[in-house]
PDB file of N, CA and C in Angstrom:
ATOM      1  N   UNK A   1      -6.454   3.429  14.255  1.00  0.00           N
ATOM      2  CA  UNK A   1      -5.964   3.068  12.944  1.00  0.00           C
ATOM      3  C   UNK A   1      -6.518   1.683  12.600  1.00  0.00           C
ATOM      4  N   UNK A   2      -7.279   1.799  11.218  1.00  0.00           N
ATOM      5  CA  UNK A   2      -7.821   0.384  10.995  1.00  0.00           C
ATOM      6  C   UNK A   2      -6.747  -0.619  10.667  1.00  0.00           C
ATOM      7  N   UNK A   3      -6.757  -1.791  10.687  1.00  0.00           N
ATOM      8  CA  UNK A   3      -5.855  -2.131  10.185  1.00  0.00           C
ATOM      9  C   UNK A   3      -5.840  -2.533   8.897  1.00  0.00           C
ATOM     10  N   UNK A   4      -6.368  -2.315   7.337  1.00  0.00           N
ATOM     11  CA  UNK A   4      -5.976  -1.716   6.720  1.00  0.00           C
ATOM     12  C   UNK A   4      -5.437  -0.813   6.108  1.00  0.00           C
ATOM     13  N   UNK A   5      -5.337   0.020   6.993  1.00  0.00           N
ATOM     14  CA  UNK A   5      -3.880   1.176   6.489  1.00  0.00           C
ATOM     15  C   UNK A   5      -3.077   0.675   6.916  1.00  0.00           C
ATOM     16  N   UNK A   6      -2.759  -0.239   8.031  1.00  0.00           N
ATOM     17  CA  UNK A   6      -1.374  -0.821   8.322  1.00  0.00           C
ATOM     18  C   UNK A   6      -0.828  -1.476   7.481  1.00  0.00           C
ATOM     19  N   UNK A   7      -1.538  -2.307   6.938  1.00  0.00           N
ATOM     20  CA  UNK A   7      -1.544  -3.626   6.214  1.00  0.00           C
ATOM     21  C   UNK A   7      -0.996  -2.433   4.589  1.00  0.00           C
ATOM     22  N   UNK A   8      -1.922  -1.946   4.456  1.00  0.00           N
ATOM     23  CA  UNK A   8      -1.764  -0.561   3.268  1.00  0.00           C
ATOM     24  C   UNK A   8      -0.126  -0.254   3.134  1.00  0.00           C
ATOM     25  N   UNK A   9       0.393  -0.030   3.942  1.00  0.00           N
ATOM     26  CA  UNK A   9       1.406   0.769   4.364  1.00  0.00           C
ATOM     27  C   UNK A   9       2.770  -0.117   3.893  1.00  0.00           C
ATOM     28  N   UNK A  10       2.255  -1.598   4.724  1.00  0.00           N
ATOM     29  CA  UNK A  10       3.641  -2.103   4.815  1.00  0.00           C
ATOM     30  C   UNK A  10       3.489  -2.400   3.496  1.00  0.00           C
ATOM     31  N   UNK A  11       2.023  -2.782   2.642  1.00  0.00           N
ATOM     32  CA  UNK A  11       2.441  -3.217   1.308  1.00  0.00           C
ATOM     33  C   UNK A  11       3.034  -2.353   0.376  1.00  0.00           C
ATOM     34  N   UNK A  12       2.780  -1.191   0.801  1.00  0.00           N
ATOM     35  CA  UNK A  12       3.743   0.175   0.209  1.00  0.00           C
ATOM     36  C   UNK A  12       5.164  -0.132   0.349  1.00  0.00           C
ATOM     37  N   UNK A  13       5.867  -0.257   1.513  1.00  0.00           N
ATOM     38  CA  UNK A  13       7.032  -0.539   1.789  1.00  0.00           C
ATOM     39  C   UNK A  13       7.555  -1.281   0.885  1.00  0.00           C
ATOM     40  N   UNK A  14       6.868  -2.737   0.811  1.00  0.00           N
ATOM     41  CA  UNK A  14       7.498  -3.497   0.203  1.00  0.00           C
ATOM     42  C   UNK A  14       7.550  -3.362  -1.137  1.00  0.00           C
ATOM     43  N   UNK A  15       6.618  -2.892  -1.721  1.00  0.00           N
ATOM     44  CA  UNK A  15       6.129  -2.237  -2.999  1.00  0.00           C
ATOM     45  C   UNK A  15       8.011  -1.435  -3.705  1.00  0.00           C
ATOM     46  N   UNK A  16       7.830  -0.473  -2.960  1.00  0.00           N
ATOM     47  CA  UNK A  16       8.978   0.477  -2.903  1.00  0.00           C
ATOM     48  C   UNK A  16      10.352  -0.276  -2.782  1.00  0.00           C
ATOM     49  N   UNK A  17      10.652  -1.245  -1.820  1.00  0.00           N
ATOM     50  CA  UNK A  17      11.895  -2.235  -2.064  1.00  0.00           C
ATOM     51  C   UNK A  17      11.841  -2.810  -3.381  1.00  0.00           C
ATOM     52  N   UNK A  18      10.957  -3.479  -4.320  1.00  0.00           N
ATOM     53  CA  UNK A  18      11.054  -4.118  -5.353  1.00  0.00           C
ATOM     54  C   UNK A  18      11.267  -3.230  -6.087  1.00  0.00           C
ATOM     55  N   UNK A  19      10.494  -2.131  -6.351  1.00  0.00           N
ATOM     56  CA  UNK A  19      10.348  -1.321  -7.303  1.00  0.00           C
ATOM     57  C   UNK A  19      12.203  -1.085  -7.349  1.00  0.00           C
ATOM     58  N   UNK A  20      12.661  -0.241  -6.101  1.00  0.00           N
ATOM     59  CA  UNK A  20      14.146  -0.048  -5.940  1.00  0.00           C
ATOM     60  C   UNK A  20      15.042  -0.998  -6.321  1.00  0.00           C
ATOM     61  N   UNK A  21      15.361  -2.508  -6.156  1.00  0.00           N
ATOM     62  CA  UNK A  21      15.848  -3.256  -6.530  1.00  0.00           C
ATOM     63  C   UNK A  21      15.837  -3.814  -7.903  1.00  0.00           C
ATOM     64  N   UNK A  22      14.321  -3.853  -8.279  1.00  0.00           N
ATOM     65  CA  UNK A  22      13.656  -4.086  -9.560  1.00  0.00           C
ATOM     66  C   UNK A  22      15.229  -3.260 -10.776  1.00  0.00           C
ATOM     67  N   UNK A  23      14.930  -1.705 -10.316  1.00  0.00           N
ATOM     68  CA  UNK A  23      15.844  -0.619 -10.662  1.00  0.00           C
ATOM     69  C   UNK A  23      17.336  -0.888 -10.661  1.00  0.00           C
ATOM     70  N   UNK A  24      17.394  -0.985 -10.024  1.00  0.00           N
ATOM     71  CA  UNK A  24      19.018  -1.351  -9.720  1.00  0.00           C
ATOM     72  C   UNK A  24      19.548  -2.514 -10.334  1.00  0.00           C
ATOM     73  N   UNK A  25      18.899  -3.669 -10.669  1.00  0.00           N
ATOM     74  CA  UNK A  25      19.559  -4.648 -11.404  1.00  0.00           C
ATOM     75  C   UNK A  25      18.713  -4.532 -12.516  1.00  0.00           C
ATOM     76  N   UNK A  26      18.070  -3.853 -13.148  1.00  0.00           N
ATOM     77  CA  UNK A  26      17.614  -4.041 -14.501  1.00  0.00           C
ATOM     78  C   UNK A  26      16.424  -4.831 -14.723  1.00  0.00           C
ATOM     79  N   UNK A  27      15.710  -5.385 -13.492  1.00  0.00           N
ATOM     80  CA  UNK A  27      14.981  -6.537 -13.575  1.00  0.00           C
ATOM     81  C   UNK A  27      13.635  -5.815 -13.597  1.00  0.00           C
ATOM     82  N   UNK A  28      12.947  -5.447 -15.074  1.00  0.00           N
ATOM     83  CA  UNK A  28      11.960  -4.813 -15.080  1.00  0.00           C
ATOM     84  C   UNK A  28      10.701  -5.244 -14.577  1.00  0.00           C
ATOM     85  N   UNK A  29      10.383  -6.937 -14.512  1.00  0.00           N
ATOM     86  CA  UNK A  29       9.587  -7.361 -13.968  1.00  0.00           C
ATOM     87  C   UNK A  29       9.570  -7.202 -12.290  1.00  0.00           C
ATOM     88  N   UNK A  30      10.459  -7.398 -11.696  1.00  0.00           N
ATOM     89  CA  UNK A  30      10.256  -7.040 -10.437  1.00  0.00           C
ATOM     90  C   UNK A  30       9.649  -5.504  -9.959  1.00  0.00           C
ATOM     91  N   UNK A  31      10.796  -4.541 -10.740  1.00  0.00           N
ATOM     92  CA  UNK A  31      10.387  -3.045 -10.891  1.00  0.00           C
ATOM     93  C   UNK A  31       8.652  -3.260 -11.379  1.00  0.00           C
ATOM     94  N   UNK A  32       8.184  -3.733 -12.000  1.00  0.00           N
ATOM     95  CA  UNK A  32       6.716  -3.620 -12.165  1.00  0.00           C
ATOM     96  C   UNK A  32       5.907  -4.331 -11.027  1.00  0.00           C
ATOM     97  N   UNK A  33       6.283  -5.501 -10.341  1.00  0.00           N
ATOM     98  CA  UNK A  33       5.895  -5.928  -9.367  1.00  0.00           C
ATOM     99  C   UNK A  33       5.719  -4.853  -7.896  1.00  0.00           C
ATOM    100  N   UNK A  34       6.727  -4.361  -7.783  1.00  0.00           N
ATOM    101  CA  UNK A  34       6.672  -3.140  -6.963  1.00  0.00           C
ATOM    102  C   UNK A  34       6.071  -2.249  -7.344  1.00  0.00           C
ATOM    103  N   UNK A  35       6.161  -1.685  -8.747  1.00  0.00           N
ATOM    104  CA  UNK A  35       5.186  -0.292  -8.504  1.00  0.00           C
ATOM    105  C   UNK A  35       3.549  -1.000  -7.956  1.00  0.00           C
ATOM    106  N   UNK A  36       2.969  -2.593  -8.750  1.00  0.00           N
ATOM    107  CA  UNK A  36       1.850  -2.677  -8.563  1.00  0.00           C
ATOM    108  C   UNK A  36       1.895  -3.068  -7.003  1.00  0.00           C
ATOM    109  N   UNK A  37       2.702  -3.253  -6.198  1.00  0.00           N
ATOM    110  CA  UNK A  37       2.636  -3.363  -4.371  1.00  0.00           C
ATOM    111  C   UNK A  37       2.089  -2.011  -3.913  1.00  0.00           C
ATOM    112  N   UNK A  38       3.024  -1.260  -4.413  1.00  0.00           N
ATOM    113  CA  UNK A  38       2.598  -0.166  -3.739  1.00  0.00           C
ATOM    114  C   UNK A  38       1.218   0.613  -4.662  1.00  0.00           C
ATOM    115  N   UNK A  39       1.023   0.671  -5.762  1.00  0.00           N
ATOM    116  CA  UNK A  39      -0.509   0.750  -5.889  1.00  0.00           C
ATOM    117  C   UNK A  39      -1.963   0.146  -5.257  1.00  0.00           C
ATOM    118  N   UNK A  40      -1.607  -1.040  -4.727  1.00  0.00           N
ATOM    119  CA  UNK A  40      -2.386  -1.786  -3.601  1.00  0.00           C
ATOM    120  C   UNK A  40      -2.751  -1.434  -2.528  1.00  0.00           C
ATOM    121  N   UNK A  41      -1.254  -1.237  -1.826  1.00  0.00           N
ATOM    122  CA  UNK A  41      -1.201  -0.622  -0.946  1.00  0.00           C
ATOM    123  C   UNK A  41      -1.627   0.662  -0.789  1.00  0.00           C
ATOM    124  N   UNK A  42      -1.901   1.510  -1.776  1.00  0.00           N
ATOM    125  CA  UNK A  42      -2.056   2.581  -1.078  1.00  0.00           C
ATOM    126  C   UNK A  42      -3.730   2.945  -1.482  1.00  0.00           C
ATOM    127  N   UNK A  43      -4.584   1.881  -2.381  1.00  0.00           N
ATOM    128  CA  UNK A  43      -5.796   1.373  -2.253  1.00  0.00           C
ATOM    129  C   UNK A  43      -5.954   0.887  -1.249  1.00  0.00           C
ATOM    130  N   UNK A  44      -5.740   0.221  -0.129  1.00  0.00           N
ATOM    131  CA  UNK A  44      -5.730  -0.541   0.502  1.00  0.00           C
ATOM    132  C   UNK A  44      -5.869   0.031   1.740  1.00  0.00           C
ATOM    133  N   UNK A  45      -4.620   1.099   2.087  1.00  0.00           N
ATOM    134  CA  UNK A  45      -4.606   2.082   3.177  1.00  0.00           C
ATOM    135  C   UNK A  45      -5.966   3.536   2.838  1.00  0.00           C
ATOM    136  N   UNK A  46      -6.654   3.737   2.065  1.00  0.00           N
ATOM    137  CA  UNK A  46      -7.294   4.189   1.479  1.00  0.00           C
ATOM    138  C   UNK A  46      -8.795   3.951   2.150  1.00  0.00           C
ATOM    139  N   UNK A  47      -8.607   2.286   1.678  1.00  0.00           N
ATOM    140  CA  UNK A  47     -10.160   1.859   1.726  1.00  0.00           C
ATOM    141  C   UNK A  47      -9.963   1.915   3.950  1.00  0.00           C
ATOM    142  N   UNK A  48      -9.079   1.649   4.385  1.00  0.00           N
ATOM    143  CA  UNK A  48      -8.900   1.631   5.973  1.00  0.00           C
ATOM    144  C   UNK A  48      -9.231   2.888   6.551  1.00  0.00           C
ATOM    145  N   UNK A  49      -8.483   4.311   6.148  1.00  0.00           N
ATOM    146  CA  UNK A  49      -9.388   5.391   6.070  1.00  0.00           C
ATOM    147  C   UNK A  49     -10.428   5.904   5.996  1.00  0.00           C
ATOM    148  N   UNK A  50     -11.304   5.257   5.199  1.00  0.00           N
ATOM    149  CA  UNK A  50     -12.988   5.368   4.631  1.00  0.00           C
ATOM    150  C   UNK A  50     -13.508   4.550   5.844  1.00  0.00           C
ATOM    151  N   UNK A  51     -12.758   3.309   6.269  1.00  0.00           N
ATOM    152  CA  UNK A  51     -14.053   2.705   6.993  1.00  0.00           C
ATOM    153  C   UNK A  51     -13.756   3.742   8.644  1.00  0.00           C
ATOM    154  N   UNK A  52     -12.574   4.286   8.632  1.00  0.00           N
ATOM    155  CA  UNK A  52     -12.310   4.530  10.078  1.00  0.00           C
ATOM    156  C   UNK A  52     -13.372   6.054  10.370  1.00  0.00           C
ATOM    157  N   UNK A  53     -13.682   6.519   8.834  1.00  0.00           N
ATOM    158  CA  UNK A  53     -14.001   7.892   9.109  1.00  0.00           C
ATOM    159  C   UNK A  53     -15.536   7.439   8.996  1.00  0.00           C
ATOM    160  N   UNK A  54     -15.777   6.479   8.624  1.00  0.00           N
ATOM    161  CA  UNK A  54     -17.573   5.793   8.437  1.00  0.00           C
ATOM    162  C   UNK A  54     -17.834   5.699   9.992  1.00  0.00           C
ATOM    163  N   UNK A  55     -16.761   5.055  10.737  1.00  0.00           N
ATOM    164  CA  UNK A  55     -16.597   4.020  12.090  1.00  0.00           C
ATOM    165  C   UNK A  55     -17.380   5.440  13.385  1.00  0.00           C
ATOM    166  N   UNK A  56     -16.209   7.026  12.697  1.00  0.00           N
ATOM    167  CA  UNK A  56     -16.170   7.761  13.562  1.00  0.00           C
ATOM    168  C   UNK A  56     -17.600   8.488  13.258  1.00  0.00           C
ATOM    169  N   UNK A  57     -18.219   8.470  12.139  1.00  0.00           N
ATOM    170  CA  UNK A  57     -19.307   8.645  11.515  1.00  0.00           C
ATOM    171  C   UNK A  57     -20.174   8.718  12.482  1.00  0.00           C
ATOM    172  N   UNK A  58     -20.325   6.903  12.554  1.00  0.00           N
ATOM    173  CA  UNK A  58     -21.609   6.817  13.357  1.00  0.00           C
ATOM    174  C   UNK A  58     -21.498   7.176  14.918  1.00  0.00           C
ATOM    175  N   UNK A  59     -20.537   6.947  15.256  1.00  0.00           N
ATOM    176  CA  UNK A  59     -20.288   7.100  17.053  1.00  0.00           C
ATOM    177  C   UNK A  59     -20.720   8.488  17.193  1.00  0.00           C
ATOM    178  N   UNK A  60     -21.024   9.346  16.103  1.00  0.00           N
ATOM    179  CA  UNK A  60     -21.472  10.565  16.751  1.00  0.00           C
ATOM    180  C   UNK A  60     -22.950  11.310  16.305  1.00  0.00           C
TER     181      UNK A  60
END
């Protein structure tokens, strides 16, 4: 696992807490802060994928 999908992942997580909280108190800016975490994130875990399957690419 590269560690951009890790990195991907947790920014998802956190993404998803704001977004949830964002929600819950009305605070639309946060709620937008989170959805764009987890849009990052899951660019992010994305681009870690591509290099891992490039990585396994060449080794063979």
């Amino acid at each position: 696992m590269h560690k951009d999908q890790m990195d991907g992942a947790g920014k998802q997580v956190k993404g998803s807490l704001k977004d949830a909280a964002g929600g819950l108190t009305g605070n639309e800016k946060l709620q937008s802060e989170g959805k764009l975490d987890k849009a990052e994130g899951k660019v992010q875990q994305k681009v870690g994928e591509a290099k891992d399957a490039v990585r396994d690419a060449l080794k063979h």
